[in-house]
C-alpha atoms as a PDB file:
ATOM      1  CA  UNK A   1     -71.297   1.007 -10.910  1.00  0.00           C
ATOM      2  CA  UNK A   2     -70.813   4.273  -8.553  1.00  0.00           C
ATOM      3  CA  UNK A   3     -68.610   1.815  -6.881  1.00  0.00           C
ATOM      4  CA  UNK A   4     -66.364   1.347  -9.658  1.00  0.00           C
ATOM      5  CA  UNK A   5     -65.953   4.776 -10.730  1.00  0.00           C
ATOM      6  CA  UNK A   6     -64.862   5.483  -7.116  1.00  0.00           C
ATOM      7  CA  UNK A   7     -62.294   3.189  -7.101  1.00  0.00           C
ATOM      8  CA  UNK A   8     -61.035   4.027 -10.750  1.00  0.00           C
ATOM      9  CA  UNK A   9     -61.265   7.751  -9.381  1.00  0.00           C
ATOM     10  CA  UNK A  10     -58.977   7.165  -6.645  1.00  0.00           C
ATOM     11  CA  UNK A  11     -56.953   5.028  -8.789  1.00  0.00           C
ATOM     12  CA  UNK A  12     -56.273   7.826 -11.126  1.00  0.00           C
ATOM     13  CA  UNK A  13     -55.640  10.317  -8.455  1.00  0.00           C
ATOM     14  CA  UNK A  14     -52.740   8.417  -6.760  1.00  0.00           C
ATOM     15  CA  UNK A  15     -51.525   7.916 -10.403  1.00  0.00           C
ATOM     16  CA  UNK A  16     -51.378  11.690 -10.864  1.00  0.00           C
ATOM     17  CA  UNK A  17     -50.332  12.591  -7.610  1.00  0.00           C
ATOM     18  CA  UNK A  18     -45.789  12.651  -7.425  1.00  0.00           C
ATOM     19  CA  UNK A  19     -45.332  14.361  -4.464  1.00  0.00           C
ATOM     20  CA  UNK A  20     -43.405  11.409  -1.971  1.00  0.00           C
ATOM     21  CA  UNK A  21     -41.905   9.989  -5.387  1.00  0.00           C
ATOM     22  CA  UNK A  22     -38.391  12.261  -4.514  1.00  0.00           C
ATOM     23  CA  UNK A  23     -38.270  10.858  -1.477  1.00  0.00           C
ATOM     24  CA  UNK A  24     -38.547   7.280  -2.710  1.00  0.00           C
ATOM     25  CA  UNK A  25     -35.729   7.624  -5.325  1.00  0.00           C
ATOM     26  CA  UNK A  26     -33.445   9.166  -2.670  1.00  0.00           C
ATOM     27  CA  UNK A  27     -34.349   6.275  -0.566  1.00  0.00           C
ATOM     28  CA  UNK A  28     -33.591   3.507  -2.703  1.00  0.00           C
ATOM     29  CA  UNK A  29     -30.479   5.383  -4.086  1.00  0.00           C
ATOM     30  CA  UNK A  30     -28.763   6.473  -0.943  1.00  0.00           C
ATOM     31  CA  UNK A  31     -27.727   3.511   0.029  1.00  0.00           C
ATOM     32  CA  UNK A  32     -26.045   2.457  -3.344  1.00  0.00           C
ATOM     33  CA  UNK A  33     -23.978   5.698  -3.790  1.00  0.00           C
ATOM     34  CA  UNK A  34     -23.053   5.677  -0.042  1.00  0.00           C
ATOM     35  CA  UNK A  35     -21.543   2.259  -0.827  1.00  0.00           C
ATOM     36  CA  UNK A  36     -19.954   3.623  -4.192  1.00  0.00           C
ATOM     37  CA  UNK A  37     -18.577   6.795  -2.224  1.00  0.00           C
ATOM     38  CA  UNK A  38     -17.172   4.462   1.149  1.00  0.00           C
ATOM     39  CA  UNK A  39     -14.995   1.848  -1.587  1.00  0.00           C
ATOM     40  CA  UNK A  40     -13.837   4.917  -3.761  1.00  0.00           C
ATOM     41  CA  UNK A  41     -12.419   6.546   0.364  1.00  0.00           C
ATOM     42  CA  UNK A  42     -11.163   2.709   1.310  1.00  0.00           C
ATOM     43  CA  UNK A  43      -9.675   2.656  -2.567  1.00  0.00           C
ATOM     44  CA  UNK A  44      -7.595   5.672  -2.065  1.00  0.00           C
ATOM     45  CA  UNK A  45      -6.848   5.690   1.099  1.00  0.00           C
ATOM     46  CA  UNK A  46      -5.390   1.992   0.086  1.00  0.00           C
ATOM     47  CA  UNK A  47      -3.540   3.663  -3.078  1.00  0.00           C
ATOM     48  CA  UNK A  48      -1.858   6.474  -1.238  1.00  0.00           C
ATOM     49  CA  UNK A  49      -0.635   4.247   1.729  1.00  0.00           C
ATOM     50  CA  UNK A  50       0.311   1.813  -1.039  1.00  0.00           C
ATOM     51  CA  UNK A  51       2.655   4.362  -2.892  1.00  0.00           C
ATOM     52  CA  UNK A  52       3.916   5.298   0.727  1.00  0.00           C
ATOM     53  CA  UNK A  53       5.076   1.666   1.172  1.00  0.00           C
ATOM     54  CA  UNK A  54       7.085   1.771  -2.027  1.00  0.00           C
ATOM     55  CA  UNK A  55       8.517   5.275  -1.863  1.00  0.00           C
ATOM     56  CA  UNK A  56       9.697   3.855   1.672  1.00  0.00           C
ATOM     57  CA  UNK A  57      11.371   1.394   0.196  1.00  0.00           C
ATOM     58  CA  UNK A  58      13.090   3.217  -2.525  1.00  0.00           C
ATOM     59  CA  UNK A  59      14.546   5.793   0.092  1.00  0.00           C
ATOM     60  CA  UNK A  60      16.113   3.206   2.218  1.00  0.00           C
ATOM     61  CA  UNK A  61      17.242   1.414  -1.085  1.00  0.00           C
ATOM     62  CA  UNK A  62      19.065   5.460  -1.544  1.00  0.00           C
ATOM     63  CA  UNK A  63      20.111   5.197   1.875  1.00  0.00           C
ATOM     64  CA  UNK A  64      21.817   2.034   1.921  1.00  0.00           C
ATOM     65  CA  UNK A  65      23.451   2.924  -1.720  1.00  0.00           C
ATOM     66  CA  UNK A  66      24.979   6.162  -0.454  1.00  0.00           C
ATOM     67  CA  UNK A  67      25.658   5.225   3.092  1.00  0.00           C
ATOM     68  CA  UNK A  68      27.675   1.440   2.345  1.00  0.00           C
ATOM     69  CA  UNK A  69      24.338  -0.105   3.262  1.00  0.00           C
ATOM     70  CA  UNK A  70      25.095  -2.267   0.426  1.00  0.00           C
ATOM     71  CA  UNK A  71      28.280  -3.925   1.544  1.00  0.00           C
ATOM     72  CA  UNK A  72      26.129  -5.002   4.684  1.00  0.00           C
ATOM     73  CA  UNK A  73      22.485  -5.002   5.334  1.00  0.00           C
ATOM     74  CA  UNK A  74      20.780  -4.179   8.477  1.00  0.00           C
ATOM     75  CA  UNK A  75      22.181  -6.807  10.543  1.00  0.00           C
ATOM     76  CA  UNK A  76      25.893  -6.670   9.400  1.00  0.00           C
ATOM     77  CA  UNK A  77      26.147  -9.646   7.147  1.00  0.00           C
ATOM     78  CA  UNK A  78      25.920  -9.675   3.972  1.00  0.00           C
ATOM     79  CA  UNK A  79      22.877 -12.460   3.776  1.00  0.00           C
ATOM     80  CA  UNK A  80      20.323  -9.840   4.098  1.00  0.00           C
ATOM     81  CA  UNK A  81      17.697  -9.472   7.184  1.00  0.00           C
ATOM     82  CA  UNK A  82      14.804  -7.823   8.787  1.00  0.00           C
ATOM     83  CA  UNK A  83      16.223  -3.695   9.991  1.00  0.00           C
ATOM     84  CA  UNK A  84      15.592  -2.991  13.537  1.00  0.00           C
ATOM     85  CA  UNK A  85      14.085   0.750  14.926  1.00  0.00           C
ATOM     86  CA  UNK A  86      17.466   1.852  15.439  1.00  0.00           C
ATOM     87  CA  UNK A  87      19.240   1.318  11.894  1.00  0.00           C
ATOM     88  CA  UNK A  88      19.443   3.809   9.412  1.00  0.00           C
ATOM     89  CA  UNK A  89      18.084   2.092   6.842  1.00  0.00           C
ATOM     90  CA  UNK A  90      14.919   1.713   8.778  1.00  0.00           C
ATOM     91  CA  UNK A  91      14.740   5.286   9.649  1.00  0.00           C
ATOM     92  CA  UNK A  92      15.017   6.587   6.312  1.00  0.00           C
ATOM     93  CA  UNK A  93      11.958   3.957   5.028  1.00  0.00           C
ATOM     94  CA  UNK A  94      10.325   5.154   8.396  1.00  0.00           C
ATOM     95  CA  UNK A  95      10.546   8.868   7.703  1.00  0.00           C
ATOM     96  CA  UNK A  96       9.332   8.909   4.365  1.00  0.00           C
ATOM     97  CA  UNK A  97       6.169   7.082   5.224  1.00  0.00           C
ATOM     98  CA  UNK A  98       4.855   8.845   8.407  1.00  0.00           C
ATOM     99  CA  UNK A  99       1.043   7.428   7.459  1.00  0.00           C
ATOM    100  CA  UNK A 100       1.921   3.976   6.653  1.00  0.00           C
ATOM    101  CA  UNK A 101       4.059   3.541   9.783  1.00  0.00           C
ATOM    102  CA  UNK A 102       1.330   5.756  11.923  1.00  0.00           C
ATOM    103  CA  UNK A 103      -1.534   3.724  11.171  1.00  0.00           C
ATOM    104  CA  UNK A 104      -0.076   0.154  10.178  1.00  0.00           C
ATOM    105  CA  UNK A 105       1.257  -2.592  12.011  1.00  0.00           C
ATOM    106  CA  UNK A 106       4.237  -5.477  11.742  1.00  0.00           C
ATOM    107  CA  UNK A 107       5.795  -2.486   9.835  1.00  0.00           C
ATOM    108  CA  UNK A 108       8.927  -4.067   9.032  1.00  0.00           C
ATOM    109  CA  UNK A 109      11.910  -3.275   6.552  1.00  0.00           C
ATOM    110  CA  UNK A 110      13.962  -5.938   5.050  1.00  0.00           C
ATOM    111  CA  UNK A 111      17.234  -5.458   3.081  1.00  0.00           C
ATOM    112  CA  UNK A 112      19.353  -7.028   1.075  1.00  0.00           C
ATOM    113  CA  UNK A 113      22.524  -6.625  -0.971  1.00  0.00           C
ATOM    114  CA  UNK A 114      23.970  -8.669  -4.331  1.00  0.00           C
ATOM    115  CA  UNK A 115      27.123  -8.900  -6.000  1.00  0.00           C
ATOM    116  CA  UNK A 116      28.311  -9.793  -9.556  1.00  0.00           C
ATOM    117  CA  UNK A 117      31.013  -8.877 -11.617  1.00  0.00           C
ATOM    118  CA  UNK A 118      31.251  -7.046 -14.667  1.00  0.00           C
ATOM    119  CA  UNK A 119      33.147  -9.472 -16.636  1.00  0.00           C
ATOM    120  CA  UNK A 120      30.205 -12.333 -15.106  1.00  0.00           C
ATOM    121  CA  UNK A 121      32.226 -13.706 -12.741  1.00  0.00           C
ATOM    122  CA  UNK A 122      31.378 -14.236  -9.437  1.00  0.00           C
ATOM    123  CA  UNK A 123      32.255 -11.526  -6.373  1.00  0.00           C
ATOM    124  CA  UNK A 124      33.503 -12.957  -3.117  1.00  0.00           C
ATOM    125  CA  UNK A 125      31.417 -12.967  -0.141  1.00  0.00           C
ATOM    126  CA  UNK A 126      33.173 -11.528   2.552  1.00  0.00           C
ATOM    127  CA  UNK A 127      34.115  -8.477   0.294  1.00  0.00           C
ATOM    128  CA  UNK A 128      32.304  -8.121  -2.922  1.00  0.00           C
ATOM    129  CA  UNK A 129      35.291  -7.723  -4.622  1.00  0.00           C
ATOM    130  CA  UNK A 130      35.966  -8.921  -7.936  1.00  0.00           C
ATOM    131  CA  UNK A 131      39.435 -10.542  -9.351  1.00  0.00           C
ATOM    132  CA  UNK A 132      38.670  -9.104 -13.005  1.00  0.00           C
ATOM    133  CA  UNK A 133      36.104  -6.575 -13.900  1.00  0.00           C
ATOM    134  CA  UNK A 134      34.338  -4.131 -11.456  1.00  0.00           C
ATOM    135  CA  UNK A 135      31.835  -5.365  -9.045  1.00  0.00           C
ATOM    136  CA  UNK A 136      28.481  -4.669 -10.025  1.00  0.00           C
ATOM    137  CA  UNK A 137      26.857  -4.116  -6.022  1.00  0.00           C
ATOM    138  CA  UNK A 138      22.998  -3.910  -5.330  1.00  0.00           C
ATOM    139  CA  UNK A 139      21.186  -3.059  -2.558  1.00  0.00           C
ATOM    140  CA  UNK A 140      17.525  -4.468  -2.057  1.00  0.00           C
ATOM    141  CA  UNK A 141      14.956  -3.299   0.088  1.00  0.00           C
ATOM    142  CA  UNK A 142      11.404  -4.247   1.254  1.00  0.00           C
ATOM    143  CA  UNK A 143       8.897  -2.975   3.112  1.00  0.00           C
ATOM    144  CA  UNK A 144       5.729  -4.627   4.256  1.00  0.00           C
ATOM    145  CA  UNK A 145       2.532  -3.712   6.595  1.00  0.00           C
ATOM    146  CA  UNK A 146      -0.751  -4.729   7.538  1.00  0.00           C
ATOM    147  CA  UNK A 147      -2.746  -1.839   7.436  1.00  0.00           C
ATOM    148  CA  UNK A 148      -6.825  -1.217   8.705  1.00  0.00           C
ATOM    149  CA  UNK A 149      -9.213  -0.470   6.535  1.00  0.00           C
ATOM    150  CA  UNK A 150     -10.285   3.273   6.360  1.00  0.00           C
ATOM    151  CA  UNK A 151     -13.653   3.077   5.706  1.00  0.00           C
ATOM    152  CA  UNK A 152     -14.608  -0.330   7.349  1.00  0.00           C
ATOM    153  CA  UNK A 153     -18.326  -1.398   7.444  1.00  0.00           C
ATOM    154  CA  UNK A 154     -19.827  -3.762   9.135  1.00  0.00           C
ATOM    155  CA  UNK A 155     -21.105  -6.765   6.831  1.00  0.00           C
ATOM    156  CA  UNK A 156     -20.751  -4.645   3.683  1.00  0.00           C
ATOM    157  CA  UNK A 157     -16.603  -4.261   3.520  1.00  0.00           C
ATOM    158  CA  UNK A 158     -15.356  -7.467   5.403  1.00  0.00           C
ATOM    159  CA  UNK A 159     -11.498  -6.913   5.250  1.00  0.00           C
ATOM    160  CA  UNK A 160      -9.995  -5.792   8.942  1.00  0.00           C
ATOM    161  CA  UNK A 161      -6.640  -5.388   7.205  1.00  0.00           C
ATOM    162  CA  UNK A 162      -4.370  -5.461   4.083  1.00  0.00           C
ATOM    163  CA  UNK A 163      -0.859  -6.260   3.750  1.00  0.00           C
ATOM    164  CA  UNK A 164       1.084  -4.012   1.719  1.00  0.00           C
ATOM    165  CA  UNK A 165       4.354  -4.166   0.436  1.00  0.00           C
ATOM    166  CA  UNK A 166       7.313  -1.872  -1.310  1.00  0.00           C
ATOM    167  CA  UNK A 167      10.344  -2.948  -3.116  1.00  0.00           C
ATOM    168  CA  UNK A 168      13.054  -1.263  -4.417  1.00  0.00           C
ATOM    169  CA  UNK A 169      16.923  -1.741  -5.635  1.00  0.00           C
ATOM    170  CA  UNK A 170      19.670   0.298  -6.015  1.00  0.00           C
ATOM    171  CA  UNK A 171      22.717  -0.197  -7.407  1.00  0.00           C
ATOM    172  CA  UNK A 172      25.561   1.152  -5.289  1.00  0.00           C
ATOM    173  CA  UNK A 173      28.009   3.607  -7.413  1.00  0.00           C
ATOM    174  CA  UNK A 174      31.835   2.989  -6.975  1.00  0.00           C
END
């Protein structure tokens, strides 16, 4: 019987006794909201390089509007292609996302330009000139990247790199 009352003793001591309980907690929790806090960094780190890509590609779109990008695209033919380094469509997408082009790979910028008429005929081809109506001109531009991940963990975030993209189209003023 002393035995028992012992045991139940100690029993209710440890039951009273809190003192490594905070530690516990933090334990078990830490992990979890270390998690939560590295996919919120890799989320906006995504989101910011994301709106990068497509304010890239609205910029050369501006470029291309104002600077008769439109009539021919990066490669001087009006079929559309991929820009190289040296065009100034690429520089303008390049300069207005110093991050994205930084810290991503296969950046590339691809444009494009469209013609139709006002009246819904068609424009020629070699010209983009309409016989009735105005021609209606529009340049198109994409960007695209594979970018890292920012906050990449081993066996918990699994993704070595996104692709991202940007579009945007202007329509050239005449």
């Amino acid at each position: 019987m002393a035995d028992r009352i012992v045991k139940f003793g100690w029993l209710r001591l440890l039951h009273r006794s809190q003192s490594g309980s905070a530690m516990v907690e933090v334990a078990l929790s830490l992990p979890v909201l270390m998690a939560m806090f590295l996919g919120a960094v890799e989320f906006g780190s995504l989101a910011y390089t994301a709106t990068e890509m497509t304010n890239a590609a609205r910029t050369a779109a501006q470029y291309a509007a104002m600077n008769g990008g439109a009539f021919t695209d990066c490669n001087g033919t009006f079929a559309g292609g991929t820009c190289k380094p040296t065009s100034g469509i690429y520089g303008a997408a390049q300069a207005d996302a110093p991050w994205a082009t930084s810290n991503c790979t296969n950046w590339t910028v691809t444009a494009a330009s469209s013609c139709k008429c006002s009246d819904s005929t068609s424009c020629t081809t070699t010209d983009y000139s309409c016989t009735t109506g105005k021609p209606i001109v529009l340049a198109t531009v994409t960007t695209s990247a594979s970018c890292p991940g920012f906050a990449s963990v081993p066996k918990l975030f699994n993704v070595s790199s996104f692709t991202l993209q940007g579009s945007a189209q202007q329509e050239v003023l005449q």
